[in-house]
C-alpha atoms as a PDB file:
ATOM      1  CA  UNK A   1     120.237  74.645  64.848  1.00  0.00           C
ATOM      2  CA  UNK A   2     119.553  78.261  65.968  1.00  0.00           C
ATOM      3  CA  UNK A   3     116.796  79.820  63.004  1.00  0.00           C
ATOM      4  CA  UNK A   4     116.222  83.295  65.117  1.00  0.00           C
ATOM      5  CA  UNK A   5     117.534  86.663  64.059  1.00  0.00           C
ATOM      6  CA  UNK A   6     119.099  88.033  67.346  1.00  0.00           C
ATOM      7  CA  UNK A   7     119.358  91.703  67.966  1.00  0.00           C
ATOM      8  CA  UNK A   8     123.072  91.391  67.610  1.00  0.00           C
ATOM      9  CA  UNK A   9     123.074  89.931  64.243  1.00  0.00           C
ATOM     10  CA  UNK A  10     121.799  92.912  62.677  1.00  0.00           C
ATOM     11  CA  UNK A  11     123.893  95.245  61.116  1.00  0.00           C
ATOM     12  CA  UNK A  12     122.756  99.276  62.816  1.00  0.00           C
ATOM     13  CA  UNK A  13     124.818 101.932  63.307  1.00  0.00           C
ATOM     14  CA  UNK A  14     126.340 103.981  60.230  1.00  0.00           C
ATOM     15  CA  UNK A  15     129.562 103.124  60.875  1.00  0.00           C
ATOM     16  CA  UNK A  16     129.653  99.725  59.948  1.00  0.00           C
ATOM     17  CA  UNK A  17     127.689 100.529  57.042  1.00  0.00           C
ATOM     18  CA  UNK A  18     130.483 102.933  56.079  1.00  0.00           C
ATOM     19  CA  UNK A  19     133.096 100.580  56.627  1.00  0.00           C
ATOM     20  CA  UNK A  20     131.272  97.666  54.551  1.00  0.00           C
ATOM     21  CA  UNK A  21     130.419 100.443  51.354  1.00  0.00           C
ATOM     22  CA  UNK A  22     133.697 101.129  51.823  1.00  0.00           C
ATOM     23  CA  UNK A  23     136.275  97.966  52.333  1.00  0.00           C
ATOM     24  CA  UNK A  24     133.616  95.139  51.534  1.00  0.00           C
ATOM     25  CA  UNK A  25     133.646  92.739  48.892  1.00  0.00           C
ATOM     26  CA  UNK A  26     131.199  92.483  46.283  1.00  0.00           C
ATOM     27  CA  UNK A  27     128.832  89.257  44.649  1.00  0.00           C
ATOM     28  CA  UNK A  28     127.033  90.705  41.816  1.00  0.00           C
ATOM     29  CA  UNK A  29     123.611  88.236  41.956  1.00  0.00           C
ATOM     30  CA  UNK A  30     120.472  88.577  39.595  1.00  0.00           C
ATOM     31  CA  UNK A  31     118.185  89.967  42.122  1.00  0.00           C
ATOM     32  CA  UNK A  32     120.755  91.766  44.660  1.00  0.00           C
ATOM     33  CA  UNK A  33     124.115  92.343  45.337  1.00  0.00           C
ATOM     34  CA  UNK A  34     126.181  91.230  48.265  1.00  0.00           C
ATOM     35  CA  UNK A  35     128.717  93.467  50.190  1.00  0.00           C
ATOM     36  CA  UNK A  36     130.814  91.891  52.500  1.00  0.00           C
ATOM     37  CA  UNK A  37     133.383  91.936  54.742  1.00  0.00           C
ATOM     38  CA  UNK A  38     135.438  88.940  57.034  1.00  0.00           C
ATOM     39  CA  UNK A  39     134.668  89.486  60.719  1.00  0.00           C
ATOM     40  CA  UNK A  40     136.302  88.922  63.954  1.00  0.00           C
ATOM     41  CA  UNK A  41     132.849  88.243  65.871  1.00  0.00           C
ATOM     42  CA  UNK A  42     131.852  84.362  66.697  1.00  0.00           C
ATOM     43  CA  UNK A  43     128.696  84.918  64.726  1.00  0.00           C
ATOM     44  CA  UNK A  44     127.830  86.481  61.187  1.00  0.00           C
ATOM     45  CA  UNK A  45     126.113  89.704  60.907  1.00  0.00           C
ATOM     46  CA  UNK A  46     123.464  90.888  58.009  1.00  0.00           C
ATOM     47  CA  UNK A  47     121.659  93.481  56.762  1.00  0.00           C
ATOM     48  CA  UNK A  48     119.001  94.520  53.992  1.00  0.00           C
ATOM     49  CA  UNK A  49     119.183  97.817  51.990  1.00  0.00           C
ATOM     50  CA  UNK A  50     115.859  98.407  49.396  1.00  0.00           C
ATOM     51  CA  UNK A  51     115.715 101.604  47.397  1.00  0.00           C
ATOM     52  CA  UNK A  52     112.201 103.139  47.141  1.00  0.00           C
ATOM     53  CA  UNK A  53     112.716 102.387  43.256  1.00  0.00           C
ATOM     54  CA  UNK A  54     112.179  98.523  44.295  1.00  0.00           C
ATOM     55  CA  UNK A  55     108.360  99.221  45.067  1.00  0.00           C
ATOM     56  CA  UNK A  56     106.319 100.636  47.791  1.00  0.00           C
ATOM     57  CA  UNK A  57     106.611  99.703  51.658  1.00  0.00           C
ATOM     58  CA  UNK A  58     104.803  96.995  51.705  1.00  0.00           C
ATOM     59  CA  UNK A  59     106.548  95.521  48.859  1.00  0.00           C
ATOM     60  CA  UNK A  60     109.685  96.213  50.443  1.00  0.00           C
ATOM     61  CA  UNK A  61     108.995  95.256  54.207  1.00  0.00           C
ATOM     62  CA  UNK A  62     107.768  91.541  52.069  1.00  0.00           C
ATOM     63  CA  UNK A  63     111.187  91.484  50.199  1.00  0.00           C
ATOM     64  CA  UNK A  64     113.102  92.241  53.708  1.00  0.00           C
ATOM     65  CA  UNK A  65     111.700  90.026  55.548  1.00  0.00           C
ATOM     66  CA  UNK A  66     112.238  87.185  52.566  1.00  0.00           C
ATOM     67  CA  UNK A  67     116.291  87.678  53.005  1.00  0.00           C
ATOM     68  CA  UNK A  68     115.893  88.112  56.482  1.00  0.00           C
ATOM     69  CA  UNK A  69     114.796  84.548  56.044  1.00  0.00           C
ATOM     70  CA  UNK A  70     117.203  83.678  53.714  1.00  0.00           C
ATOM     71  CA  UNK A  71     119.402  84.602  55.881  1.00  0.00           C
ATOM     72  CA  UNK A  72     118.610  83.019  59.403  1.00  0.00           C
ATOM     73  CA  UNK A  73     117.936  79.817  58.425  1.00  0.00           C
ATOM     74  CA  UNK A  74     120.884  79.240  56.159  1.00  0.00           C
ATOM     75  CA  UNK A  75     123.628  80.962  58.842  1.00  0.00           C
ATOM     76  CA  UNK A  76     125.077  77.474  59.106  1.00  0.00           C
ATOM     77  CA  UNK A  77     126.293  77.707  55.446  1.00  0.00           C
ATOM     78  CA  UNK A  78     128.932  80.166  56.627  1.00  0.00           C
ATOM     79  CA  UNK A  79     132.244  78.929  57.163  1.00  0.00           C
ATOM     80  CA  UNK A  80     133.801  81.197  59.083  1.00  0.00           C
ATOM     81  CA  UNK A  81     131.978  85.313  60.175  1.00  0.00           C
ATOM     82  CA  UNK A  82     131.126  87.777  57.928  1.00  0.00           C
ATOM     83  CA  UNK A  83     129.170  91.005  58.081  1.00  0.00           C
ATOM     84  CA  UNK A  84     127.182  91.081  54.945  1.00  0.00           C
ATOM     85  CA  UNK A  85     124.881  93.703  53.246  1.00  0.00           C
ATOM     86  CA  UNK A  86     121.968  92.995  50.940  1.00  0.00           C
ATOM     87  CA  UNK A  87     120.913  95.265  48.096  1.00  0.00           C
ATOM     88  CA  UNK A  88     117.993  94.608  46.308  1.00  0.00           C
ATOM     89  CA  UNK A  89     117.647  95.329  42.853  1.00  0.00           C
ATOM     90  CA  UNK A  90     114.270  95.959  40.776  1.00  0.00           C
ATOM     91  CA  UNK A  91     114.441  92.282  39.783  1.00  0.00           C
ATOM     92  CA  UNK A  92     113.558  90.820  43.111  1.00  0.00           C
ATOM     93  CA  UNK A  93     110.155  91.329  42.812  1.00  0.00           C
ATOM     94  CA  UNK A  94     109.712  89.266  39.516  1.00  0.00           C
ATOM     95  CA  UNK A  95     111.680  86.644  41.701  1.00  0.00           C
ATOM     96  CA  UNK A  96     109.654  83.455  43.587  1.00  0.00           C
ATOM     97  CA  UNK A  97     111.177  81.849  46.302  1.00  0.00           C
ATOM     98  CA  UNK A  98     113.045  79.011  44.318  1.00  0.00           C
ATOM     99  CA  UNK A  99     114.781  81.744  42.516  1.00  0.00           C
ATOM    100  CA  UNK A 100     115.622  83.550  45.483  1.00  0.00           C
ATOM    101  CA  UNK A 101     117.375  80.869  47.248  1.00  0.00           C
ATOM    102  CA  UNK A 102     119.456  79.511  44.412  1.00  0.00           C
ATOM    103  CA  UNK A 103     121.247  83.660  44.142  1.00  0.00           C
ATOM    104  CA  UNK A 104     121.526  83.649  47.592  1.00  0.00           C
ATOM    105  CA  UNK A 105     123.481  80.175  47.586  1.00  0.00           C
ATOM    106  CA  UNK A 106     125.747  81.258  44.791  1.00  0.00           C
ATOM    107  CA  UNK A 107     126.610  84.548  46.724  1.00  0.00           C
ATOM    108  CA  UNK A 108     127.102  82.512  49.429  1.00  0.00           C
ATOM    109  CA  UNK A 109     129.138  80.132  47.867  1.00  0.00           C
ATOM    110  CA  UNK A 110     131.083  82.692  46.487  1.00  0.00           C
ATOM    111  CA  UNK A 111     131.723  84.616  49.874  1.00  0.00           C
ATOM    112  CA  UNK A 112     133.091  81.075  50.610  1.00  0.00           C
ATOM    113  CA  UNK A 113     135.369  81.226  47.756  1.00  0.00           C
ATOM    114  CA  UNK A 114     136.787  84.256  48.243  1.00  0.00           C
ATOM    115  CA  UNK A 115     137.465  84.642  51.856  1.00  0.00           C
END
């Protein structure tokens, strides 16, 4: 089981950001929301949008690097590729880890669902 974050797992440039805003999919969690989008790669892509209304840097860098997380070591949960965007909402902040993972398994689950 690969846990690491590769360079090429990370969602960069703006156009794949404008294509995900744009023909993604949407889970609608408590402390984010998911937009996402089937994939043709061999692997699943991710990455993490926070507004500066979530908190300041440091607060935001912490929440980042929690999905980030999330993210890598549950990649395995993913049936088939996806290229998925995290927003964080206000909410996250009140959240502890617990919490955290059991949205994160329901978006997943529901990415699952709705292929």
């Amino acid at each position: 089981m690969n846990e690491t974050l590769s360079p090429q797992e990370r969602i960069r440039n703006k156009k794949e950001f404008s294509r995900l805003y744009k023909k993604g999919s949407r889970y609608r969690g408590k402390y984010f929301n998911l937009i996402y989008i089937s994939s043709d790669l061999s692997f699943s892509r991710m990455a993490v949008v926070i507004s500066k209304k979530v908190g300041n840097a440091v607060k935001r860098n912490k929440v980042k690097r929690q999905m980030r997380t999330l993210f890598r070591r549950n990649k395995e949960l993913l049936e088939s590729s996806f290229d998925i965007l995290i927003i964080a909402k206000k909410e996250i902040l009140e959240a502890s880890w617990p919490m955290l993972q059991e949205d994160y398994f329901a978006g997943l689950k529901s990415i699952s669902l709705n292929k």
